[in-house]
C-alpha atoms as a PDB file:
ATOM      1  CA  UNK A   1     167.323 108.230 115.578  1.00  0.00           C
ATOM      2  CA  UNK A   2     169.971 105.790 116.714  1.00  0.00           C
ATOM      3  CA  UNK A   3     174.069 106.175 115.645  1.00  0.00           C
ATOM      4  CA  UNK A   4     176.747 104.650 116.414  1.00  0.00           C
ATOM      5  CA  UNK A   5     180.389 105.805 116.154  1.00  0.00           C
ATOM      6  CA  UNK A   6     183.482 103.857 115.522  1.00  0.00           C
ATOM      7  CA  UNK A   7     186.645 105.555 117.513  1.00  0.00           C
ATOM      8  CA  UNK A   8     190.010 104.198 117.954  1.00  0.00           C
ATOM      9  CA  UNK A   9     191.983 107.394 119.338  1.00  0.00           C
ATOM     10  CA  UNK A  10     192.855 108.643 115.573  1.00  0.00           C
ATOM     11  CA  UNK A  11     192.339 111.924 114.368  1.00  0.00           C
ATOM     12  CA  UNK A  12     190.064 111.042 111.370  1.00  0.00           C
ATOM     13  CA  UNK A  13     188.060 109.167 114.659  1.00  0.00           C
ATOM     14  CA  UNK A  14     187.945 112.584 116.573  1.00  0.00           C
ATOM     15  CA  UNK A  15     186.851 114.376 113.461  1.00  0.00           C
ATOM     16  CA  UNK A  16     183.470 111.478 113.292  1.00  0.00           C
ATOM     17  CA  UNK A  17     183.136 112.552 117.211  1.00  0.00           C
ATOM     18  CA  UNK A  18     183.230 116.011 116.524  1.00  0.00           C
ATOM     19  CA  UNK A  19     180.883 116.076 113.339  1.00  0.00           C
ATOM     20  CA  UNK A  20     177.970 114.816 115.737  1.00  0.00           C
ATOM     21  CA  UNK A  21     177.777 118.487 116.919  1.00  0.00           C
ATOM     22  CA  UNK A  22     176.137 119.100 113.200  1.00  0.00           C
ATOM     23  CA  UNK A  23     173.250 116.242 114.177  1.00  0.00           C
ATOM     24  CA  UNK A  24     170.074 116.288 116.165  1.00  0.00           C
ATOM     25  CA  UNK A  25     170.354 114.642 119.608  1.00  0.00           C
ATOM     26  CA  UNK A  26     169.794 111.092 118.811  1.00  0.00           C
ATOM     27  CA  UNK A  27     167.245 108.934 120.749  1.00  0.00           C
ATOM     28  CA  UNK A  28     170.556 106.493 121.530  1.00  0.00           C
ATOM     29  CA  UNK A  29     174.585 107.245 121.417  1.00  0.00           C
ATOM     30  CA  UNK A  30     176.656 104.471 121.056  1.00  0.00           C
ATOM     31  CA  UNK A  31     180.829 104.827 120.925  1.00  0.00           C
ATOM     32  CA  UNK A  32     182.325 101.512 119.999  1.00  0.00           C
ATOM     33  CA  UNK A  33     185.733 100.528 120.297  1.00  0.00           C
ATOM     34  CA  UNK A  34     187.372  96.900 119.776  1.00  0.00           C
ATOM     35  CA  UNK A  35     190.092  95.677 121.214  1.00  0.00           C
ATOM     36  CA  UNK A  36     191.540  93.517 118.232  1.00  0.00           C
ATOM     37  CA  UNK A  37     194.242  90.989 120.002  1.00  0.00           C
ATOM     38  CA  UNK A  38     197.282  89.838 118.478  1.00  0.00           C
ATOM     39  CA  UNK A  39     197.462  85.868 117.178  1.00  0.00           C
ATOM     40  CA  UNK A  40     199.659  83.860 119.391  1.00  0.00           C
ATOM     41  CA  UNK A  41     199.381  80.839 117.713  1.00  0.00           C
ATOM     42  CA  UNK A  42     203.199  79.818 117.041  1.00  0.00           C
ATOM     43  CA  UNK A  43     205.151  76.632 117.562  1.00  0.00           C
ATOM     44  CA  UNK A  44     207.937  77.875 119.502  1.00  0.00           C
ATOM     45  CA  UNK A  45     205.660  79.594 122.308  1.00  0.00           C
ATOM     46  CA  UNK A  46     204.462  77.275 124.755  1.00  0.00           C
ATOM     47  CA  UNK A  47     200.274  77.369 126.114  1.00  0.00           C
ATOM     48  CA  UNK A  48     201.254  78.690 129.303  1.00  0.00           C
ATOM     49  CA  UNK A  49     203.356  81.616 127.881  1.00  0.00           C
ATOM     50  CA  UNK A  50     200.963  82.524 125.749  1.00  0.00           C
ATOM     51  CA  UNK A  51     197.705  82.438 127.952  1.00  0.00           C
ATOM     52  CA  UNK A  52     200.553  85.107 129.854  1.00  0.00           C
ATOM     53  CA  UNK A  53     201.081  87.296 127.411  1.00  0.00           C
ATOM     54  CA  UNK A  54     197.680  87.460 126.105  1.00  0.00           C
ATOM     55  CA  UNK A  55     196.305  88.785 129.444  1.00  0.00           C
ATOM     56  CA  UNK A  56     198.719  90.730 129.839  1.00  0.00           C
ATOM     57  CA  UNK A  57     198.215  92.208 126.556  1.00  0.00           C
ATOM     58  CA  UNK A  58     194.657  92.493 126.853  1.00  0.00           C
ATOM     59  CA  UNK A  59     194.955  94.144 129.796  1.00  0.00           C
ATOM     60  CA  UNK A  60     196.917  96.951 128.495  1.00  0.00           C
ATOM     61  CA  UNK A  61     194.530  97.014 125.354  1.00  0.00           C
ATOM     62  CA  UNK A  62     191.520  97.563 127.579  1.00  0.00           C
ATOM     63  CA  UNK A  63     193.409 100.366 129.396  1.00  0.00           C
ATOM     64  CA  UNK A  64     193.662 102.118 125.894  1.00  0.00           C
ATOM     65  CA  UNK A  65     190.592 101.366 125.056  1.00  0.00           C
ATOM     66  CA  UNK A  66     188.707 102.880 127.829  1.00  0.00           C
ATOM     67  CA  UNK A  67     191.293 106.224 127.557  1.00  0.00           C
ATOM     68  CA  UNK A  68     189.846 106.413 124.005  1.00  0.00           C
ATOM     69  CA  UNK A  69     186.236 105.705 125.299  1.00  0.00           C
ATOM     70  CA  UNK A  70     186.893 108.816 127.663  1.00  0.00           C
ATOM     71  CA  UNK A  71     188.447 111.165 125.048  1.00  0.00           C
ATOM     72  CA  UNK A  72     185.898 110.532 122.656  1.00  0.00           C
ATOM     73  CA  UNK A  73     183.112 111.586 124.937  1.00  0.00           C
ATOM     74  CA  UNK A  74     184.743 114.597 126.291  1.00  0.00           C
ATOM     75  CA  UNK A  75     184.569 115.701 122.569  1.00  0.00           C
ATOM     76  CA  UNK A  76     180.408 114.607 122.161  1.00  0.00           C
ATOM     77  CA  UNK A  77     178.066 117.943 122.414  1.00  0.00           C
ATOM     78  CA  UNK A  78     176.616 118.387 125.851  1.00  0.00           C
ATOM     79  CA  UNK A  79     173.282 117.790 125.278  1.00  0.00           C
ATOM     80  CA  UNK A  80     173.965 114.039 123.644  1.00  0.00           C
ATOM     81  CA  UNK A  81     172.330 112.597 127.141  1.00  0.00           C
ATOM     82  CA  UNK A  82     171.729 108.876 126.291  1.00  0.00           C
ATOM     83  CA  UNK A  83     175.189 107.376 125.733  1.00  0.00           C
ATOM     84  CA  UNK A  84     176.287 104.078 125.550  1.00  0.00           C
ATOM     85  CA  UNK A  85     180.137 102.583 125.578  1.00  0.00           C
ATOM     86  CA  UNK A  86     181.141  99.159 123.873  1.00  0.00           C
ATOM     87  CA  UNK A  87     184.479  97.819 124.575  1.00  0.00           C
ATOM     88  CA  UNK A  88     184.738  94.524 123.255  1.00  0.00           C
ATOM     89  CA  UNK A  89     187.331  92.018 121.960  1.00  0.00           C
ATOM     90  CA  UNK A  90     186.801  90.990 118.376  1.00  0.00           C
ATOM     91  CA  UNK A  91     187.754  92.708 114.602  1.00  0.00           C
ATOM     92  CA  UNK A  92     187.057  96.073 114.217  1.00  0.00           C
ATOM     93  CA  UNK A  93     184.819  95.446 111.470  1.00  0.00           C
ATOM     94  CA  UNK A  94     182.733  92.862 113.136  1.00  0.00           C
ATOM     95  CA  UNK A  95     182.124  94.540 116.552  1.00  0.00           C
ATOM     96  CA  UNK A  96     181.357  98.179 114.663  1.00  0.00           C
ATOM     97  CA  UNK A  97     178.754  95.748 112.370  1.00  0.00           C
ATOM     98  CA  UNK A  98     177.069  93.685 115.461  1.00  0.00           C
ATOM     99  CA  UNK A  99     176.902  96.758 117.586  1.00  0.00           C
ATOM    100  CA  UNK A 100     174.764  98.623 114.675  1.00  0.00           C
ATOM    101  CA  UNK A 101     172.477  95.595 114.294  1.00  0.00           C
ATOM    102  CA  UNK A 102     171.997  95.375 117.944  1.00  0.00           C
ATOM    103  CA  UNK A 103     171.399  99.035 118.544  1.00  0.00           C
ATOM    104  CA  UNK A 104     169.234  99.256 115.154  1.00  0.00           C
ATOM    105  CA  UNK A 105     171.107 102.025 114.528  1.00  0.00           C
ATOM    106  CA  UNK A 106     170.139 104.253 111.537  1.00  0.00           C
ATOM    107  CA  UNK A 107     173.463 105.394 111.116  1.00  0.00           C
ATOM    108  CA  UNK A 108     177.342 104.633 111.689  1.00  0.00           C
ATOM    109  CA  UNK A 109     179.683 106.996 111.834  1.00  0.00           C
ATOM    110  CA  UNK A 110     183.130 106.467 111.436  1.00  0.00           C
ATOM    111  CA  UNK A 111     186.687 107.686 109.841  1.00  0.00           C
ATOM    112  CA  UNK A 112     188.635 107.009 107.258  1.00  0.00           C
ATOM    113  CA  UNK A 113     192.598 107.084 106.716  1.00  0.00           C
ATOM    114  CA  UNK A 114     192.859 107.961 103.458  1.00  0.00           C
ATOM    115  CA  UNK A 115     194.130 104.860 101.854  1.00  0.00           C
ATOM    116  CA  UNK A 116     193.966 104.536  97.979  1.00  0.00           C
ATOM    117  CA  UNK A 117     192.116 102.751  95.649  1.00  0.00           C
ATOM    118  CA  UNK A 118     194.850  99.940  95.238  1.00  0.00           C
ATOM    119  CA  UNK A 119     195.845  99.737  99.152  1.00  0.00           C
ATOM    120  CA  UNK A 120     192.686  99.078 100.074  1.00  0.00           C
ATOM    121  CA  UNK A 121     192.267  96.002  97.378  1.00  0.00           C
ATOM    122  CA  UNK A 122     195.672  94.720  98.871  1.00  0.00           C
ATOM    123  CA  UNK A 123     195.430  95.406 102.265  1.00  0.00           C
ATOM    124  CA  UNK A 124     191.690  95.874 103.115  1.00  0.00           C
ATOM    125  CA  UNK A 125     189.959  99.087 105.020  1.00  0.00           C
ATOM    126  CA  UNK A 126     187.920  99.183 108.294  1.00  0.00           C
ATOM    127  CA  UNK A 127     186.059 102.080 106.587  1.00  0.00           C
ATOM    128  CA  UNK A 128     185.018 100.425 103.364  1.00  0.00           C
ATOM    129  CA  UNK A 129     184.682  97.381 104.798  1.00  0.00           C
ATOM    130  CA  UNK A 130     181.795  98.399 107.505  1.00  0.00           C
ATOM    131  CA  UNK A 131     180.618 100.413 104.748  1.00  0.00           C
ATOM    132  CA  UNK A 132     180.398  97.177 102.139  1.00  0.00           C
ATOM    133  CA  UNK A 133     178.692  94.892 105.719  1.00  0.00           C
ATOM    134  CA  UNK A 134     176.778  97.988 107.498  1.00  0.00           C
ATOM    135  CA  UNK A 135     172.964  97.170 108.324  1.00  0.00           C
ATOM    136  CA  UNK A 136     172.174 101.031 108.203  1.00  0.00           C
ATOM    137  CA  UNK A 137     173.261 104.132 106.416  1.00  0.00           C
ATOM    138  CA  UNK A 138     177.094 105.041 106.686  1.00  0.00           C
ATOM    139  CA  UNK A 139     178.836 108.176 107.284  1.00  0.00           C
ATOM    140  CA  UNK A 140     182.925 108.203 106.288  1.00  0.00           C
ATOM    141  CA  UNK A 141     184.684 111.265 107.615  1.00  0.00           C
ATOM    142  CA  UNK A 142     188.031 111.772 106.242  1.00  0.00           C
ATOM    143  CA  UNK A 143     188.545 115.188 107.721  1.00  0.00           C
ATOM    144  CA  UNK A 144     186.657 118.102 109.930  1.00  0.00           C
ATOM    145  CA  UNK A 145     183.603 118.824 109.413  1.00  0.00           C
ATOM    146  CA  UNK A 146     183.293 122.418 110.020  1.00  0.00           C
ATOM    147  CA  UNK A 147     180.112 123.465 108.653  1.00  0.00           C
ATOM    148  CA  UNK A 148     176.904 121.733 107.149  1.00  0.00           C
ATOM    149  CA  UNK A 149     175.107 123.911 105.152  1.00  0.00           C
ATOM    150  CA  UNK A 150     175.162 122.275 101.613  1.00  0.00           C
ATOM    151  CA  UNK A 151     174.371 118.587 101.175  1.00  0.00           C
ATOM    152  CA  UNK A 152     174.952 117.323  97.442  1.00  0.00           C
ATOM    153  CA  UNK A 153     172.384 114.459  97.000  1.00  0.00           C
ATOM    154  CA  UNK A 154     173.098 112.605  93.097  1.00  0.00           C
ATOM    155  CA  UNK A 155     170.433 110.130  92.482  1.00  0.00           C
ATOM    156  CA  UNK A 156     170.215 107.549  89.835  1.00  0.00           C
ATOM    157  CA  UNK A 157     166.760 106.442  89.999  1.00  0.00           C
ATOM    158  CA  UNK A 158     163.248 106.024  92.280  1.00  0.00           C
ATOM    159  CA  UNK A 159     165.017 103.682  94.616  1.00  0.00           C
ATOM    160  CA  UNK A 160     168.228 105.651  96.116  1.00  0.00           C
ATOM    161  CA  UNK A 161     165.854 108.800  95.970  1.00  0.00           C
ATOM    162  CA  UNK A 162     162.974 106.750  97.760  1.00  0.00           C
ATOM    163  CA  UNK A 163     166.232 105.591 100.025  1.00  0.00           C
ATOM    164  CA  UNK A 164     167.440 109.176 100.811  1.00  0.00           C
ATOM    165  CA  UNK A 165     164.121 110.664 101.029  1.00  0.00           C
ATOM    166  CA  UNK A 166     163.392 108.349 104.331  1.00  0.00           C
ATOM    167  CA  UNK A 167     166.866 109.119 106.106  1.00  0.00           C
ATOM    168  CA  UNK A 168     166.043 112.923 105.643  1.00  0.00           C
ATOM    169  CA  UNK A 169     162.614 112.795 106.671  1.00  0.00           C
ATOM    170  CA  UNK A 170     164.285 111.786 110.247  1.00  0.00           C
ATOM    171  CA  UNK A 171     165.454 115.334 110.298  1.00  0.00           C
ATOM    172  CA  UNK A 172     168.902 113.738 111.222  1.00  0.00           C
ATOM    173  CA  UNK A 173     170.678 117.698 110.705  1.00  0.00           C
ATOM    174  CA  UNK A 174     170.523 120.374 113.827  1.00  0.00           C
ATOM    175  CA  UNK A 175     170.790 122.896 111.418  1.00  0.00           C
ATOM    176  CA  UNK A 176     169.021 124.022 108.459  1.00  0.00           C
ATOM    177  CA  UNK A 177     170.197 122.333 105.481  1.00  0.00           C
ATOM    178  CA  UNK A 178     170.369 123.092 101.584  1.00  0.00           C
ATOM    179  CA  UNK A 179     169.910 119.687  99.941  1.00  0.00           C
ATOM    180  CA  UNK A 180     170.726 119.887  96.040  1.00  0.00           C
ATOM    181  CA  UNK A 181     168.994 117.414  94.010  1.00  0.00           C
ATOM    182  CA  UNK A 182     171.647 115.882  91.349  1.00  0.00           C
ATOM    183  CA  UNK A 183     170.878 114.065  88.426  1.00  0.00           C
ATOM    184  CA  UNK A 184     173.373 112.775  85.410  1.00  0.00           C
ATOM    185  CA  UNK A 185     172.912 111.585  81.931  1.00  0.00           C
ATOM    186  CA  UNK A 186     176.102 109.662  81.059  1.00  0.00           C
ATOM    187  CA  UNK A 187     175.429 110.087  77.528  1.00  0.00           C
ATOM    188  CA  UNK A 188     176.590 106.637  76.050  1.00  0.00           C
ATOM    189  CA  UNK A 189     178.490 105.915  72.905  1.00  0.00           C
ATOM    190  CA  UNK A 190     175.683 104.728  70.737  1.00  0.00           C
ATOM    191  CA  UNK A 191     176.072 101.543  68.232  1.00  0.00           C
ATOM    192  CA  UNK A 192     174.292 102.811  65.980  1.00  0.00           C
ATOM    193  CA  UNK A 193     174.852 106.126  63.706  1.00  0.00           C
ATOM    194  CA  UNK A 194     173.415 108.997  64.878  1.00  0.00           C
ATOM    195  CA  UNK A 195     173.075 112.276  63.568  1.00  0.00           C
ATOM    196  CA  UNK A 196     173.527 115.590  65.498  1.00  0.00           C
ATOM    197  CA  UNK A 197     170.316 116.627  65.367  1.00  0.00           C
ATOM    198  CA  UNK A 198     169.138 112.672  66.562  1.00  0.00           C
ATOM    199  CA  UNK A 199     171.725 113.215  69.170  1.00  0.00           C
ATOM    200  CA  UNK A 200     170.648 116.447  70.262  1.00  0.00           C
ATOM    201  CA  UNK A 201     166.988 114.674  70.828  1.00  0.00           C
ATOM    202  CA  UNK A 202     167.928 112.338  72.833  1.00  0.00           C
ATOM    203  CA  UNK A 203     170.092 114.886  74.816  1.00  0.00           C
ATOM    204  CA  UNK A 204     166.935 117.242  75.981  1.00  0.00           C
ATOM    205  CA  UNK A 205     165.133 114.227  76.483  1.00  0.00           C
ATOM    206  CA  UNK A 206     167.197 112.440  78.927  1.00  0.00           C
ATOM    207  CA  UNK A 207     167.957 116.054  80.596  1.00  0.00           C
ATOM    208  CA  UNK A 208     163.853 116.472  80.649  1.00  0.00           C
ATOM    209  CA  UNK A 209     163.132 113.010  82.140  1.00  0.00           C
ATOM    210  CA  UNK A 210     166.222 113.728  84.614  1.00  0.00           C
ATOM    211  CA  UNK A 211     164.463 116.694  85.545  1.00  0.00           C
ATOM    212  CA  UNK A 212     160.965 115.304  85.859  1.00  0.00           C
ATOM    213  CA  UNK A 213     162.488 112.624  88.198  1.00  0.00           C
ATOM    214  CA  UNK A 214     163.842 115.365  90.495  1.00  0.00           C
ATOM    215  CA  UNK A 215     160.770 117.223  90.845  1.00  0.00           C
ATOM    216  CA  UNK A 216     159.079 114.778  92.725  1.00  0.00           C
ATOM    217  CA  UNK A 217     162.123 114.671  95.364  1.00  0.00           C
ATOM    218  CA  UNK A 218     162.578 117.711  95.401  1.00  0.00           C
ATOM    219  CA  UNK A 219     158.720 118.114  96.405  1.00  0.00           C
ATOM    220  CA  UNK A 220     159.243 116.040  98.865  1.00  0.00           C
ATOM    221  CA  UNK A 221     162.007 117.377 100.343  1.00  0.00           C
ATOM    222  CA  UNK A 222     160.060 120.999 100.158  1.00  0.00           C
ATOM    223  CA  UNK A 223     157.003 119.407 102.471  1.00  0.00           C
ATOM    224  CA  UNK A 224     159.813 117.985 104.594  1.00  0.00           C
ATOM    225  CA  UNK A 225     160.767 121.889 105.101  1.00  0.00           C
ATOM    226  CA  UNK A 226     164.409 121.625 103.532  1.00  0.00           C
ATOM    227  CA  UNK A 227     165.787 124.415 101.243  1.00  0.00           C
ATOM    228  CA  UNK A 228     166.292 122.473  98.248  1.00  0.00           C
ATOM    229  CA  UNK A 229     167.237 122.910  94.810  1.00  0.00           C
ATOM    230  CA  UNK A 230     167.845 120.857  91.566  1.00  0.00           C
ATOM    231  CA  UNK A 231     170.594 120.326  88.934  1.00  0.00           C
ATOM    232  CA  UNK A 232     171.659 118.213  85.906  1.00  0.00           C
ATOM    233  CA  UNK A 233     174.834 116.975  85.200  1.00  0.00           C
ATOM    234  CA  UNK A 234     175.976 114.917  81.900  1.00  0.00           C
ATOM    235  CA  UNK A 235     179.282 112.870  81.342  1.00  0.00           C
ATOM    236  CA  UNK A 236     180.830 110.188  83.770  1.00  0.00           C
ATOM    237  CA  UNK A 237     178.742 109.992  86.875  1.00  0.00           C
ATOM    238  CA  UNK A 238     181.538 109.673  89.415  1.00  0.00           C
ATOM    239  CA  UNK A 239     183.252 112.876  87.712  1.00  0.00           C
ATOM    240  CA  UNK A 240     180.191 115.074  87.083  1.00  0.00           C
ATOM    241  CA  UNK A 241     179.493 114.203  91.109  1.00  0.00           C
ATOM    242  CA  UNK A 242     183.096 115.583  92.250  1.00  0.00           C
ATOM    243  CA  UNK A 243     182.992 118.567  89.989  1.00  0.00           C
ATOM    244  CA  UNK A 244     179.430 119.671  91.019  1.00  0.00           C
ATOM    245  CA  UNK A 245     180.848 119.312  95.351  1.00  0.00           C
ATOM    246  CA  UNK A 246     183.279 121.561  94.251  1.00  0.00           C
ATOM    247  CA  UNK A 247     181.206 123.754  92.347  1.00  0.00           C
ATOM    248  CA  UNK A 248     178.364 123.988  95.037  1.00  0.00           C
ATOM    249  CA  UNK A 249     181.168 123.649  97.859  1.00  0.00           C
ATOM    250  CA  UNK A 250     179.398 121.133  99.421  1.00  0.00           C
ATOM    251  CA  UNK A 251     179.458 119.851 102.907  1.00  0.00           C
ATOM    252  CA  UNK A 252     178.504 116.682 102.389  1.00  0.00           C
ATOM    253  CA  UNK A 253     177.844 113.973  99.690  1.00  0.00           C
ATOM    254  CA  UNK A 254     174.868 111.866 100.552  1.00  0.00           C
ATOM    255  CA  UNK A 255     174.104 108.768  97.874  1.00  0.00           C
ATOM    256  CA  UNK A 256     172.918 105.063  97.811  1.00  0.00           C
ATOM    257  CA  UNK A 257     175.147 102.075  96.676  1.00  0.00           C
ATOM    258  CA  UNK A 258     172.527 100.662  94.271  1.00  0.00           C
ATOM    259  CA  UNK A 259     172.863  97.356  95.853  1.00  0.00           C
ATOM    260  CA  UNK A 260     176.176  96.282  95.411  1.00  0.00           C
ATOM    261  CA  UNK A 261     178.777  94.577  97.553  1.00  0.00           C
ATOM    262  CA  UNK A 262     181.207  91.864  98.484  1.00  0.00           C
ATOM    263  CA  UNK A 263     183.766  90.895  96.302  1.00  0.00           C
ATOM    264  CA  UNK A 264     182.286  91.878  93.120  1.00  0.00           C
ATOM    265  CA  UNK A 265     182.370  95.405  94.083  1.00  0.00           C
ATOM    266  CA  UNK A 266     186.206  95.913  93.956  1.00  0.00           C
ATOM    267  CA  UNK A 267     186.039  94.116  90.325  1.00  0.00           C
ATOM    268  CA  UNK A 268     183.403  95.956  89.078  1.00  0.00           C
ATOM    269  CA  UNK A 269     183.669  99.595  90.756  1.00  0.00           C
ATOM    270  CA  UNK A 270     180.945 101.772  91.509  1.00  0.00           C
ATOM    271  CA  UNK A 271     179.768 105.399  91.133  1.00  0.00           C
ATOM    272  CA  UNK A 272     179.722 105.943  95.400  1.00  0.00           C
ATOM    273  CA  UNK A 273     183.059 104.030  95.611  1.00  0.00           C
ATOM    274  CA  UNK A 274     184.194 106.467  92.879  1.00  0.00           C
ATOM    275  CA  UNK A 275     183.107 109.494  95.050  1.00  0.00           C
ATOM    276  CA  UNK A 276     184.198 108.139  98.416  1.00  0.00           C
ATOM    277  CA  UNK A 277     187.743 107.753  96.998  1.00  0.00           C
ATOM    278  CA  UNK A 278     187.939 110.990  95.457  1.00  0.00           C
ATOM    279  CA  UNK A 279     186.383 113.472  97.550  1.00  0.00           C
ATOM    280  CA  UNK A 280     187.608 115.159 100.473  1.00  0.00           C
ATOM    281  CA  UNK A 281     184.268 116.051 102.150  1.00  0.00           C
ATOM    282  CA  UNK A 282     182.292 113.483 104.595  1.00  0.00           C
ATOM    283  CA  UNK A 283     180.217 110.675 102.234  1.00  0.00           C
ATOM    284  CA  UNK A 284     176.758 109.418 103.803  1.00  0.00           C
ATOM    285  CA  UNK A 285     175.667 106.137 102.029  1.00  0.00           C
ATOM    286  CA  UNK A 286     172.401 105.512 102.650  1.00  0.00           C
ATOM    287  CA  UNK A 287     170.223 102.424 102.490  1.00  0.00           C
END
């Protein structure tokens, strides 16, 4: 298993350091930090002046940089023996992104500062925006991760199981793990009239079918040695997901984004973006 992690010298950065101690050695470490220079590009600055200033600047940025580099690793478990350090000048987002695909890293690991649903349409997010871009699974730590006992994994259908199923069966997790299998019929408003008993039906047959689609990951996830067990939620997805972390005190959220990104994904919304909004524990989106 590959990873790479994002750090920038913030706490939320040193928390995504820290939560490595919860993961098997990896075959390669990467730390990545980008050095993100200011524009200089104004009329009242002449070329010479601002080839000055830039180096100067950069200079001081790589300084910081490599005191981060340093920091972070002092925090890495000691038996994390293949390590790798990327400095590089560039946007956050695009150096984290390039360094995955180069590393063919399974997973990135990064924080998250807690911005809002409406910030981070205005102003944009490093987090969410390596998450929308990433070329492997993503992990967004918002705060410590003290434990990992508990991993809540919702699934919608065959593909984020099938998804999920393959990023487990790298036994990524030092530590034993409980993986609960989560399923959730929305139950839509119908167009047509329904009576209860018609409603009822449909009710234990969605819950049935939901059930029937868990057994075979959760068989799955049995051969692959995990503790595992199996529950069915109904109501809005996002909000049946939240309440069932809480109510299993979960560790972690693990769950596929179906797909979806770019632009259309602020308009439209998702179930994961829902989650990774709203909960305080680490989110791992898989693909």
């Amino acid at each position: 298993m590959r990873i790479v992690v994002a750090v920038d010298g913030s706490p939320c950065s040193t928390s995504s350091v820290k939560a490595l101690a919860h993961f098997t050695p990896p075959e390669e470490l990467t730390l990545v930090h980008a050095l993100h220079l200011p524009d200089f590009n104004y009329p009242m600055i002449t070329p010479d002046l601002r080839a000055e200033a830039q180096e100067e600047i950069k200079a001081q940025l790589q300084k910081e940089g490599e005191s981060i580099l340093d920091e972070a690793q002092e925090h890495l478990p000691a038996n994390f023996p293949h390590l790798q350090r990327v400095h590089q000048i560039g946007h956050p987002v695009d150096v984290i992104v390039e360094t995955a695909r180069s590393a063919r890293s399974n997973l990135i690991i990064l924080g998250a500062r807690g911005l809002g649903p409406l910030k981070e349409l205005i102003l944009g997010s490093i987090s969410h925006r390596v998450l929308m871009h990433a070329p492997c699974s993503t992990m967004i730590v918002k705060a410590p991760l003290t434990q990992l006992r508990k991993i809540l994994l919702p699934i919608e259908g065959p593909e984020d199981a099938e998804t999920a199923l393959q990023f487990l069966a790298l036994q990524p997790f030092r530590q034993p793990v409980e993986v609960e299998v989560f399923a959730v019929w929305p139950q839509p408003q119908l167009s047509w009239p329904t009576t209860v008993g018609q409603s009822d039906l449909m009710e234990i047959q969605a819950m049935e079918e939901a059930r029937e689609r868990m057994k075979s990951v959760t068989d799955r996830l049995l051969q692959m040695k995990f503790l595992c067990q199996a529950n069915v939620g109904i109501g809005d997805p996002a909000y049946a997901i939240l309440e069932q972390a809480k109510a299993s005190q979960s560790d972690l959220i693990m769950m596929g984004t179906h797909g979806r990104g770019g632009f259309s994904r602020f308009l439209m919304g998702s179930v994961s973006h829902a989650v990774l909004h709203q909960t305080p524990c680490p989110v791992l989106i898989v693909r």
